[in-house]
Protein backbone atom coordinates (compact mmCIF):
# COMPACT_ATOMS: atom_id res chain seq x y z
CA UNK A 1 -3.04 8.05 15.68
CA UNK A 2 -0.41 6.41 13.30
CA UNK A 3 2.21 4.90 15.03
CA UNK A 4 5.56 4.87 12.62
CA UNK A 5 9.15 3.52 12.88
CA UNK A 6 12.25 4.71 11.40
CA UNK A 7 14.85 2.29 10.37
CA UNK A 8 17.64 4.04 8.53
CA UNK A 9 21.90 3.70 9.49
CA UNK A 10 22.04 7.08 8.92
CA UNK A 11 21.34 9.26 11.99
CA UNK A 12 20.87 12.08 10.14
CA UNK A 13 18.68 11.05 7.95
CA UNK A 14 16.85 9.63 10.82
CA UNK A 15 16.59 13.18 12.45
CA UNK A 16 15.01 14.97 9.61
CA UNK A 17 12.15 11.98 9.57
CA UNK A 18 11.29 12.36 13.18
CA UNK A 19 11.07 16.16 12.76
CA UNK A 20 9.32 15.78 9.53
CA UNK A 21 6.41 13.36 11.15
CA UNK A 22 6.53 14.86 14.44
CA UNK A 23 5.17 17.58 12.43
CA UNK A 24 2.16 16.04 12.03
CA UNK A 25 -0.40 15.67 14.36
CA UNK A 26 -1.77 12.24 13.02
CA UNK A 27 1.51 10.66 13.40
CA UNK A 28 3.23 9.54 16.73
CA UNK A 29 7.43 8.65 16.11
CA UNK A 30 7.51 5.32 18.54
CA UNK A 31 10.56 3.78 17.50
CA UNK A 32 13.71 3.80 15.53
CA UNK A 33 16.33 1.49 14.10
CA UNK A 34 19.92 1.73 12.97
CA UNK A 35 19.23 -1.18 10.88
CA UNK A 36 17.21 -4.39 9.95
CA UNK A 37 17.80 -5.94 12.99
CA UNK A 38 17.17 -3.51 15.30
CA UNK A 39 14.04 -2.91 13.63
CA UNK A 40 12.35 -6.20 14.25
CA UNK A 41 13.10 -5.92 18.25
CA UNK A 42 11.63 -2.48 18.27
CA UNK A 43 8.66 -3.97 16.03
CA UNK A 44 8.07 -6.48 18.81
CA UNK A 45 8.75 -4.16 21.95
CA UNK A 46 6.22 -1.77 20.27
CA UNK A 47 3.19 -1.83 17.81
CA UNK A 48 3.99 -0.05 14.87
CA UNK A 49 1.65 0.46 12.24
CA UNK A 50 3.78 2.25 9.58
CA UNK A 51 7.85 1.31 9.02
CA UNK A 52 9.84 3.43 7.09
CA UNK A 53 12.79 1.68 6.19
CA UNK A 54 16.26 2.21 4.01
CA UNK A 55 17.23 -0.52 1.89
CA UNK A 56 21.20 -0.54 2.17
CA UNK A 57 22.05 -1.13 5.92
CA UNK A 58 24.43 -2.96 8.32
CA UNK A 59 24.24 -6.34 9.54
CA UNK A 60 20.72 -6.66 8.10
CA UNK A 61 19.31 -4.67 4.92
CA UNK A 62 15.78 -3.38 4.48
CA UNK A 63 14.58 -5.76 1.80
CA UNK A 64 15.20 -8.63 4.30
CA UNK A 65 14.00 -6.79 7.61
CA UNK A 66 10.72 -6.02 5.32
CA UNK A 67 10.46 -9.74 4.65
CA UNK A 68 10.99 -10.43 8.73
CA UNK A 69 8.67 -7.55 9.84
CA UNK A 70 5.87 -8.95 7.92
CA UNK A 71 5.96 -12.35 9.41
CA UNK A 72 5.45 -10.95 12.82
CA UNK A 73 2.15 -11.55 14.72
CA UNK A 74 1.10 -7.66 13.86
CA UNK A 75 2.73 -6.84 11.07
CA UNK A 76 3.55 -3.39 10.25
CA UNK A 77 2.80 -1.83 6.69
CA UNK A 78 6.18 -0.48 5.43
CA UNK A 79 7.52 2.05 3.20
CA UNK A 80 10.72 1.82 1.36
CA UNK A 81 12.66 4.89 1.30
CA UNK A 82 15.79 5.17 -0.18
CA UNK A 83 18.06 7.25 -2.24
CA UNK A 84 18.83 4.15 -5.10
CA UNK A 85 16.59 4.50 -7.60
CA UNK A 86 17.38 0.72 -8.76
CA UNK A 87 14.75 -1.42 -10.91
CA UNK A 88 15.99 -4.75 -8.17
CA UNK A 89 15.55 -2.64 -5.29
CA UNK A 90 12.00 -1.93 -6.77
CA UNK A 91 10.91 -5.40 -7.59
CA UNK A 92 12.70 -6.62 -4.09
CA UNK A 93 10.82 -4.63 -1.61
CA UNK A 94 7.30 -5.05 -3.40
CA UNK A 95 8.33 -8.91 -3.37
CA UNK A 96 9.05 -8.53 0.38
CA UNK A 97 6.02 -7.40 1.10
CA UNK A 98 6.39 -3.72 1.06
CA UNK A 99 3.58 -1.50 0.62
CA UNK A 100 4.59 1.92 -0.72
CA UNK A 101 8.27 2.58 -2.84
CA UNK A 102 9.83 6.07 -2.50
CA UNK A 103 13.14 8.41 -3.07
CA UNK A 104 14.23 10.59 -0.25
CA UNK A 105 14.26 13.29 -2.33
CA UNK A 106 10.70 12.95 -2.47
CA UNK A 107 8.61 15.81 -1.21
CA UNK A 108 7.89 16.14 2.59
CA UNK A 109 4.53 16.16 1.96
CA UNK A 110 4.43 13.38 0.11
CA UNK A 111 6.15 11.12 2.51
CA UNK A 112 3.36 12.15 4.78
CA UNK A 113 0.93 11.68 2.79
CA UNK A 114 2.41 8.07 1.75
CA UNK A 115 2.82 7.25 5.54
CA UNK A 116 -1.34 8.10 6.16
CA UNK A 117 -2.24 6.02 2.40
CA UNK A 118 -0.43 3.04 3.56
CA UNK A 119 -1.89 3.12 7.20
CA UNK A 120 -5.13 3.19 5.59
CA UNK A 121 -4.12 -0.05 3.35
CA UNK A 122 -3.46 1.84 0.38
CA UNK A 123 -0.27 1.90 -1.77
CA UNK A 124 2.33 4.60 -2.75
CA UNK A 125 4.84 4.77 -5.05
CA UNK A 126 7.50 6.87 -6.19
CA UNK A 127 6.62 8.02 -9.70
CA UNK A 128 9.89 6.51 -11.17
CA UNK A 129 8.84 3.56 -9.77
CA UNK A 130 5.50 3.20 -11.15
CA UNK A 131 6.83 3.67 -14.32
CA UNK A 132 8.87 0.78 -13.77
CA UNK A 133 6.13 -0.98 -12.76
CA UNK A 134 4.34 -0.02 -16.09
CA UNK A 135 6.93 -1.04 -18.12
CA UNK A 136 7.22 -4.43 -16.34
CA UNK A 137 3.90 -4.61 -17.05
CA UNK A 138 4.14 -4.50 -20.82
CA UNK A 139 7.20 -6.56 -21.09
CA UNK A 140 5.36 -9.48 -19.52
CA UNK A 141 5.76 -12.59 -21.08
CA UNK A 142 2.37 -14.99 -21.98
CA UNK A 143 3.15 -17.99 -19.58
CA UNK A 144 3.00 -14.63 -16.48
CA UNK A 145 -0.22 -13.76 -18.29
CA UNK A 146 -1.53 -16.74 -17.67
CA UNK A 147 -0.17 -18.12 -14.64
CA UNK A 148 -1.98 -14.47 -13.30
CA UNK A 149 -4.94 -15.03 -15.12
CA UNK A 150 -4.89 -18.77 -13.15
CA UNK A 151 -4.74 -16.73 -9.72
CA UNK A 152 -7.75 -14.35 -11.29
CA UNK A 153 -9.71 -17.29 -11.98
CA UNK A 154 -10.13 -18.04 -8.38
CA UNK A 155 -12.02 -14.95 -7.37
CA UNK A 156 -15.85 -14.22 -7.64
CA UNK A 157 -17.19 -11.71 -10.18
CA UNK A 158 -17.64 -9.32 -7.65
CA UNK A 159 -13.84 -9.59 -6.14
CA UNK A 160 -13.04 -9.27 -9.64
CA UNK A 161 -14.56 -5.85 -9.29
CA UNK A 162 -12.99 -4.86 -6.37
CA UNK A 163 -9.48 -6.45 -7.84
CA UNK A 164 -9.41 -3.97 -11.16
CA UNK A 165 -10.49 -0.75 -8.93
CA UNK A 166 -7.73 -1.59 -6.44
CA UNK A 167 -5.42 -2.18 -8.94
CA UNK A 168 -6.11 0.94 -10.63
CA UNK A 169 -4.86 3.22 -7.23
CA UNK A 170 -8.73 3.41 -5.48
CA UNK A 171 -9.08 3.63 -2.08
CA UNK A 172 -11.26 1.40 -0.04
CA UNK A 173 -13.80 4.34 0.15
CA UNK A 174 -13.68 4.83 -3.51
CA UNK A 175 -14.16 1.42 -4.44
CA UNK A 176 -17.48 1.76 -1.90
CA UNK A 177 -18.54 4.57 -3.58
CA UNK A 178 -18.25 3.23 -7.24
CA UNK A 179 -19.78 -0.65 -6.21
CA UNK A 180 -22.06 0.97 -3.97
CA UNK A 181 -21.08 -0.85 -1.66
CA UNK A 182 -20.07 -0.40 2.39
CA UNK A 183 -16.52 0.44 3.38
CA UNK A 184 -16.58 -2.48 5.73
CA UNK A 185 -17.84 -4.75 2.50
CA UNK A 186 -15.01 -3.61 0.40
CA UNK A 187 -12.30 -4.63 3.55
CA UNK A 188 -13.88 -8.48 3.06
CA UNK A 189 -13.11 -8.65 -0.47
CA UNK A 190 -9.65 -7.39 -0.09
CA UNK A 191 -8.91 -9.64 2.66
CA UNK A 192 -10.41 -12.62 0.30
CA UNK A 193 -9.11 -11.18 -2.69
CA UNK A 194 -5.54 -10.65 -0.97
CA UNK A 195 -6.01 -14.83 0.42
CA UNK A 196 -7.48 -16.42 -2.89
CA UNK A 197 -4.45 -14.95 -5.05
CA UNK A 198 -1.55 -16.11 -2.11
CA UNK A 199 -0.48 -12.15 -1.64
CA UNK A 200 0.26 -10.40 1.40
CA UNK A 201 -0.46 -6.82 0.05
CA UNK A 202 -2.85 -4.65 -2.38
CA UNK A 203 0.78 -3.56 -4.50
CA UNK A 204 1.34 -7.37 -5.17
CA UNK A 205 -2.10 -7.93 -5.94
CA UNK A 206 -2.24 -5.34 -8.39
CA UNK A 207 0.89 -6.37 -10.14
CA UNK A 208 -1.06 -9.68 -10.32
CA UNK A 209 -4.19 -7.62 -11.73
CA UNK A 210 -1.96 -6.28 -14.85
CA UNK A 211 -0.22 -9.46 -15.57
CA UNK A 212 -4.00 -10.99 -16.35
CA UNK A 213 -4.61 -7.52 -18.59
CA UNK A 214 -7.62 -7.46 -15.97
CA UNK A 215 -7.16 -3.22 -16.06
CA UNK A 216 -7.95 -2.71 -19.35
């Protein structure tokens, strides 16, 4: 059972989330959050393993409560979900830690489906903002090329591996599959992987992944 928080100032947008994952049967509603604030005392009254969360809020906004949530001592993953599609709010909640980037106008079922990919320490992102990312990507200047390919450096052949098949979307199970590897192999390297290049998620170590051209 996932176990999600809402964190949005807007009750009604927080009403349509809890009916949308009380919907499914994989996903228990445990907590919810007017704003930042709120949402790190209901992350420590209650362990939450998935965090939706708006960006523009009172008295604390969701690019900061991100940042706080994943210092706690169980972090949760979170999702950004709000209706600014802004490059800064892109690059800010990625930098923050977050693990998945998407419009509320995105399909229901993709917000579920975004909710059970990030429990499972995937990423999701909205498609207008991995096209962002893409053109980041290609705008990237040589001294980021090689301050990333300085981070790459660090990792064994085999991480390297792992790196360029997480980067490229793969699950944990498809990396597995493709390395022949075990599931439980593949969750070792990430956590190294994740450790050796000073991330906290696979979305940041991707970015670092495409900055060293290590995709191609």
């Amino acid at each position: 059972m996932i176990r999600a928080m809402i964190v949005d100032d807007d009750a009604l947008v927080r009403l349509g989330l809890a009916d949308l994952l009380d919907s499914d049967p994989a996903i228990e509603l445990v907590a919810q959050a007017a704003d930042g604030l709120q949402a790190i005392e209901q992350a420590g009254a209650h362990r939450i393993d998935v965090a939706l969360v708006d960006v523009r809020m009172p008295r604390m906004d969701g690019i900061t409560a991100t940042a706080r949530l994943r210092t706690l001592p169980h972090p949760p993953k979170v999702i950004t979900l709000t209706t600014f599609d802004l490059d800064q709010y892109v690059y800010d909640a990625l930098g923050a830690g977050a693990d998945g980037f998407l419009l509320k106008d995105t399909d229901p079922a993709e917000i579920l489906r975004a909710v059970h990919l990030v429990a499972a320490g995937s990423a999701m992102l909205h498609p207008t903002a991995a096209r962002r990312l893409i053109d980041r990507y290609h705008a990237t200047t040589r001294p980021q090329a090689v301050q990333a390919q300085a981070r790459i450096d660090r990792l064994t052949p085999r991480e390297r591996d792992v790196l360029a098949l997480l980067a490229r979307g793969e699950t944990n199970a498809e990396i597995a599959a493709r390395l022949s590897m075990r599931e439980s192999t593949v969750k070792a390297h990430v956590s190294r992987i994740l450790t050796a290049l000073d991330v906290s998620n696979r979305v940041q170590a991707a970015l670092v992944a495409r900055d060293a051209d290590l995709t191609t």
